[in-house]
N, C-alpha and C. Protein backbone atom coordinates (compact mmCIF):
# COMPACT_ATOMS: atom_id res chain seq x y z
N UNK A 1 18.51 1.96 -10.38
CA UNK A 1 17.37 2.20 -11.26
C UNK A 1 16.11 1.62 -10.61
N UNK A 2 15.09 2.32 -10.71
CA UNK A 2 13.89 1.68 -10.26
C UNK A 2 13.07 1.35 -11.80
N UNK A 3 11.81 0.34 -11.09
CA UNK A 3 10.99 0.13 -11.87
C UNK A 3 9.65 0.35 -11.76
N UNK A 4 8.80 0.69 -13.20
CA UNK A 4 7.34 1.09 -12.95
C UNK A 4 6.50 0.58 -14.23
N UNK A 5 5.81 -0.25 -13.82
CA UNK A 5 4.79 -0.84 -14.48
C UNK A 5 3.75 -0.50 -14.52
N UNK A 6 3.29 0.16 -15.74
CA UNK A 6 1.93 0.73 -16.20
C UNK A 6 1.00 -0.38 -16.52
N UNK A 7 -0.35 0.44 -15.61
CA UNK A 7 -1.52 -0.33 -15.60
C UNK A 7 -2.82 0.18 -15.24
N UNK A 8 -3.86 0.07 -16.03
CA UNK A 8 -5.33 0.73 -15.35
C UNK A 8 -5.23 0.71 -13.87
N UNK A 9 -4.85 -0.69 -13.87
CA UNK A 9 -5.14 -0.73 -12.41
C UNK A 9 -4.09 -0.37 -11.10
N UNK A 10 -3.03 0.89 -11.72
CA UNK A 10 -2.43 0.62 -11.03
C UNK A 10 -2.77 1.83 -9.85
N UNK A 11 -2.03 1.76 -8.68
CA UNK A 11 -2.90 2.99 -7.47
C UNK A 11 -2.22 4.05 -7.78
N UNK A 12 -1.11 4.90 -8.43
CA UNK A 12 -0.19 5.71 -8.19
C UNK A 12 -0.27 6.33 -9.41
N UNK A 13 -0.94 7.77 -9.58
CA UNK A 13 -0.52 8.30 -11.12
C UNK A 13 0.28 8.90 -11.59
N UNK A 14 0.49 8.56 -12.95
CA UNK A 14 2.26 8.42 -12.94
C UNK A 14 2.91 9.93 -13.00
N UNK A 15 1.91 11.06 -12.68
CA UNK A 15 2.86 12.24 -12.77
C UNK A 15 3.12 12.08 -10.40
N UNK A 16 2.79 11.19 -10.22
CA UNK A 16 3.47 11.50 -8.84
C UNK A 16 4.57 10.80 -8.52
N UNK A 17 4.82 9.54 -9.34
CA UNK A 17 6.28 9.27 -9.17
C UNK A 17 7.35 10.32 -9.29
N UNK A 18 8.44 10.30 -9.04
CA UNK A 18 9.98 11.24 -9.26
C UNK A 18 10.68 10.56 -10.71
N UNK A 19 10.44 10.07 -11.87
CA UNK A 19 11.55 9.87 -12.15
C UNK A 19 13.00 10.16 -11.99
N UNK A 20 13.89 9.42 -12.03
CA UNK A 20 15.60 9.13 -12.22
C UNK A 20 16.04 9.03 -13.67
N UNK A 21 16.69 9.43 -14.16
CA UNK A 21 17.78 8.83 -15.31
C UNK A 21 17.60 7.34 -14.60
N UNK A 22 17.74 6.37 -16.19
CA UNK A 22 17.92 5.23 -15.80
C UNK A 22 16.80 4.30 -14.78
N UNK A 23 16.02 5.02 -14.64
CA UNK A 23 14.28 4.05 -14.27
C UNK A 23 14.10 3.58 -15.86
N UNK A 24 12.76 2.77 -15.25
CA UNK A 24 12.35 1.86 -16.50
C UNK A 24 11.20 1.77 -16.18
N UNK A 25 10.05 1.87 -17.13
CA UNK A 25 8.79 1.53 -17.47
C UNK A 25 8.38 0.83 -18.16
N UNK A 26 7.41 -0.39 -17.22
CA UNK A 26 7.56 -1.37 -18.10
C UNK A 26 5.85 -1.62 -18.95
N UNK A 27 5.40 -1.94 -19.94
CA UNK A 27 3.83 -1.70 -19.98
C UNK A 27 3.91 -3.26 -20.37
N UNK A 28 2.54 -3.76 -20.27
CA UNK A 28 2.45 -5.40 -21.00
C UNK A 28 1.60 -5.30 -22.42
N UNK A 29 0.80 -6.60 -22.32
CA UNK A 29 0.48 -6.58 -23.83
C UNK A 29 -0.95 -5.47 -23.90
N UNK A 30 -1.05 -5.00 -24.98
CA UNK A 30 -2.52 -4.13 -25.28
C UNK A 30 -3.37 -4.54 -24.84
N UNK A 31 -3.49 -6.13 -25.20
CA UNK A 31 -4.81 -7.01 -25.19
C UNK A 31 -5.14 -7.53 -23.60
N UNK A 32 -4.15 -7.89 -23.13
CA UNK A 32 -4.27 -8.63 -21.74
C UNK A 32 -3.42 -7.91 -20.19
N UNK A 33 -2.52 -7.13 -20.97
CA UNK A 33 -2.42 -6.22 -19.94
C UNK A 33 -0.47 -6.92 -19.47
N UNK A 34 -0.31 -6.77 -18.07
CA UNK A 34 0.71 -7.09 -17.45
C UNK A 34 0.34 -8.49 -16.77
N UNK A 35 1.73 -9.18 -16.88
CA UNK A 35 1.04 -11.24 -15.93
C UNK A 35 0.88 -10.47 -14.31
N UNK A 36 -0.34 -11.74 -13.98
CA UNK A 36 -0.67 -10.89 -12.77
C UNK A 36 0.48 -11.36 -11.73
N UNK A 37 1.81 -11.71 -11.36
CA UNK A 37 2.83 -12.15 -10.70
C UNK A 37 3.17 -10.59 -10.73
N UNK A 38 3.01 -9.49 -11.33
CA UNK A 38 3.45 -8.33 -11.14
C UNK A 38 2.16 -7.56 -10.61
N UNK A 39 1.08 -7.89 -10.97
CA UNK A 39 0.08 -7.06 -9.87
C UNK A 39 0.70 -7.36 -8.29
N UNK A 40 0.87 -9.01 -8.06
CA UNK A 40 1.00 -9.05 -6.30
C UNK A 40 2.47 -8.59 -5.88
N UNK A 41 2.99 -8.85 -6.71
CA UNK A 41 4.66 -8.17 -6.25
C UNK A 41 5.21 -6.96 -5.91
N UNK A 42 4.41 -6.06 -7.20
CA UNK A 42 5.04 -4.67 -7.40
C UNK A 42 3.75 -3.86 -7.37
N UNK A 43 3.36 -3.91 -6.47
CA UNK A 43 1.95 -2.87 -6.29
C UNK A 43 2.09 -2.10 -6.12
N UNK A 44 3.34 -1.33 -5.28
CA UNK A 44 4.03 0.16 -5.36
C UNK A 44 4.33 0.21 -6.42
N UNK A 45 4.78 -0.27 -7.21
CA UNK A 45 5.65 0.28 -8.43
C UNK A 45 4.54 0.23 -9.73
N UNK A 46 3.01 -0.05 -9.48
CA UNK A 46 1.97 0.36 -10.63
C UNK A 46 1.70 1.92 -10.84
N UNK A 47 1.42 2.05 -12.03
CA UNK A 47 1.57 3.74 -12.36
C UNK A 47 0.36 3.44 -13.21
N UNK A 48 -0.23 4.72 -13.43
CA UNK A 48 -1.78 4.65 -14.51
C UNK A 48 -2.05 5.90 -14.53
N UNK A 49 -2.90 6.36 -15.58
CA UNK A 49 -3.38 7.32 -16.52
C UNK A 49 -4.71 7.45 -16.21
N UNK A 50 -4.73 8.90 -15.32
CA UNK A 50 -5.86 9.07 -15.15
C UNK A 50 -7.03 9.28 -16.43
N UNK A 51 -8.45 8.06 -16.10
CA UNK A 51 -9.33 7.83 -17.22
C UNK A 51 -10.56 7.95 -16.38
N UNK A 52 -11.48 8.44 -17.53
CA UNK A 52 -13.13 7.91 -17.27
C UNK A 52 -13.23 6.63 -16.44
N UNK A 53 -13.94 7.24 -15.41
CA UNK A 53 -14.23 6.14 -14.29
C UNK A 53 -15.64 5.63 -14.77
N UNK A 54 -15.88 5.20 -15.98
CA UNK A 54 -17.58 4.87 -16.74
C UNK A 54 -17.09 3.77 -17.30
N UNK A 55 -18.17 2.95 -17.11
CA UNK A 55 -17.73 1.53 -17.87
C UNK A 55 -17.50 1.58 -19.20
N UNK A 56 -18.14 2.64 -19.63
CA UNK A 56 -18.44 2.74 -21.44
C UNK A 56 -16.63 3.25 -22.19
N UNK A 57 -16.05 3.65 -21.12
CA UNK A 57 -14.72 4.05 -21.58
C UNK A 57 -14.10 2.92 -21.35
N UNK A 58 -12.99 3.23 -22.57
CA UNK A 58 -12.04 2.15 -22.73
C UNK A 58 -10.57 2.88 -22.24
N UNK A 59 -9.92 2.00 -22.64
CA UNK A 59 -8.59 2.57 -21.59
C UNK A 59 -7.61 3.01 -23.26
N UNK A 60 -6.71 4.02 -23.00
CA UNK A 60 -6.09 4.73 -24.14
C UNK A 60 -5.30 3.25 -24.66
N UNK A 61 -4.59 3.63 -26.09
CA UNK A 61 -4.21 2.68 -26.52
C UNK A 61 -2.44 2.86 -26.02
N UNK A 62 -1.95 1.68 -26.55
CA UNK A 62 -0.54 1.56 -25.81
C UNK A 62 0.61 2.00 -25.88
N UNK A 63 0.60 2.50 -27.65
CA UNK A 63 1.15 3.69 -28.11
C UNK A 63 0.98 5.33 -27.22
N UNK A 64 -0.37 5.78 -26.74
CA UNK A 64 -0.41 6.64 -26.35
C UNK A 64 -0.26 6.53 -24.92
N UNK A 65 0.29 5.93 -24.36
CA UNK A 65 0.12 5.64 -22.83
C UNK A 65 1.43 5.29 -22.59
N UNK A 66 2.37 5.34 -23.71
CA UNK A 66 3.95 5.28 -23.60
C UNK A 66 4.30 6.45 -23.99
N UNK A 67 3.46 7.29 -25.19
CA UNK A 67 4.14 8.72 -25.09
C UNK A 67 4.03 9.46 -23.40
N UNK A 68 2.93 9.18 -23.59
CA UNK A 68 2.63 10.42 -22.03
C UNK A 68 3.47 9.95 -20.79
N UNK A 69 3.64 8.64 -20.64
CA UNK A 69 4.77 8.68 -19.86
C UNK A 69 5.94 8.75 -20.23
N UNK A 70 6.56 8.23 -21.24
CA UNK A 70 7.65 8.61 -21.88
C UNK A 70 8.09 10.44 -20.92
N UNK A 71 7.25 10.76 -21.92
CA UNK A 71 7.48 12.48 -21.65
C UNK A 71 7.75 12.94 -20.45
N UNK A 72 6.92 12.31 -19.87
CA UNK A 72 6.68 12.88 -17.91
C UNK A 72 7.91 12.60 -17.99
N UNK A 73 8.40 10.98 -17.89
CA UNK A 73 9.84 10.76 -17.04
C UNK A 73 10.87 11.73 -17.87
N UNK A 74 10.71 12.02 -19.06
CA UNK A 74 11.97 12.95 -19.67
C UNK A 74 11.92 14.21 -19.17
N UNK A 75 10.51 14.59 -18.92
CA UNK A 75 10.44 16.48 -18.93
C UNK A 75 11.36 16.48 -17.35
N UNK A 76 10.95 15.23 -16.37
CA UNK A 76 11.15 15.36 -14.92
C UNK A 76 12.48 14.88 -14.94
N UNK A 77 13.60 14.68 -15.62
CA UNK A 77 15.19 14.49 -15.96
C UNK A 77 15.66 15.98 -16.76
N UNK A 78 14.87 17.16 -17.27
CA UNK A 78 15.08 17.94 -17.90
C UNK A 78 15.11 17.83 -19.55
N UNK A 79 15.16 16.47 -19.94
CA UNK A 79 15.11 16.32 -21.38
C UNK A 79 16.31 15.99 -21.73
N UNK A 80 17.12 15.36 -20.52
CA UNK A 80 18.93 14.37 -21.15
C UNK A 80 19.10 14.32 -22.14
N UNK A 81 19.65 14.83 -22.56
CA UNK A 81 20.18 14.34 -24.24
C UNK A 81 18.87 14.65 -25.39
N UNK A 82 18.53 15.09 -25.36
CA UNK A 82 17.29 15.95 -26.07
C UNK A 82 17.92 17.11 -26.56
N UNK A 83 17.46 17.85 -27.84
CA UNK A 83 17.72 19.45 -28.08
C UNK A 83 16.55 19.93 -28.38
């Protein structure tokens, strides 16, 4: 299983990863984000949602930034166990 931690800041958007069955996405808190011991570690493994590059935008909320990946990694497994 691999892992992918969502983040504004992360370099890789997340429809270019491959999901696997059995990867994991991990997001942190709304407010403060992911501890930064995972920015320097896993810098390949940051994923993000392409947004308004304007300061005045805010970044989607955390609910919606788990559906849309949610989905990606299911649609890109075919929808396992889904009807």
């Amino acid at each position: 299983a691999n892992f992918y931690f969502a983040s504004t800041k992360g370099g890789s958007v997340y429809t270019d990863v491959s999901y696997k069955d059995g990867d994991f996405i991990i997001f942190g808190s709304e407010t403060s984000g992911l501890p930064k011991w995972i920015y320097e570690k896993f810098k390949d493994r940051l994923i993000r949602v392409p947004m308004l590059d304007i300061p005045e935008a805010m970044s989607l909320n955390l609910s919606n930034t788990a559906a849309i990946l949610l989905y990606e990694a299911l649609r890109q497994i075919d929808f396992k166990n889904l009807r």
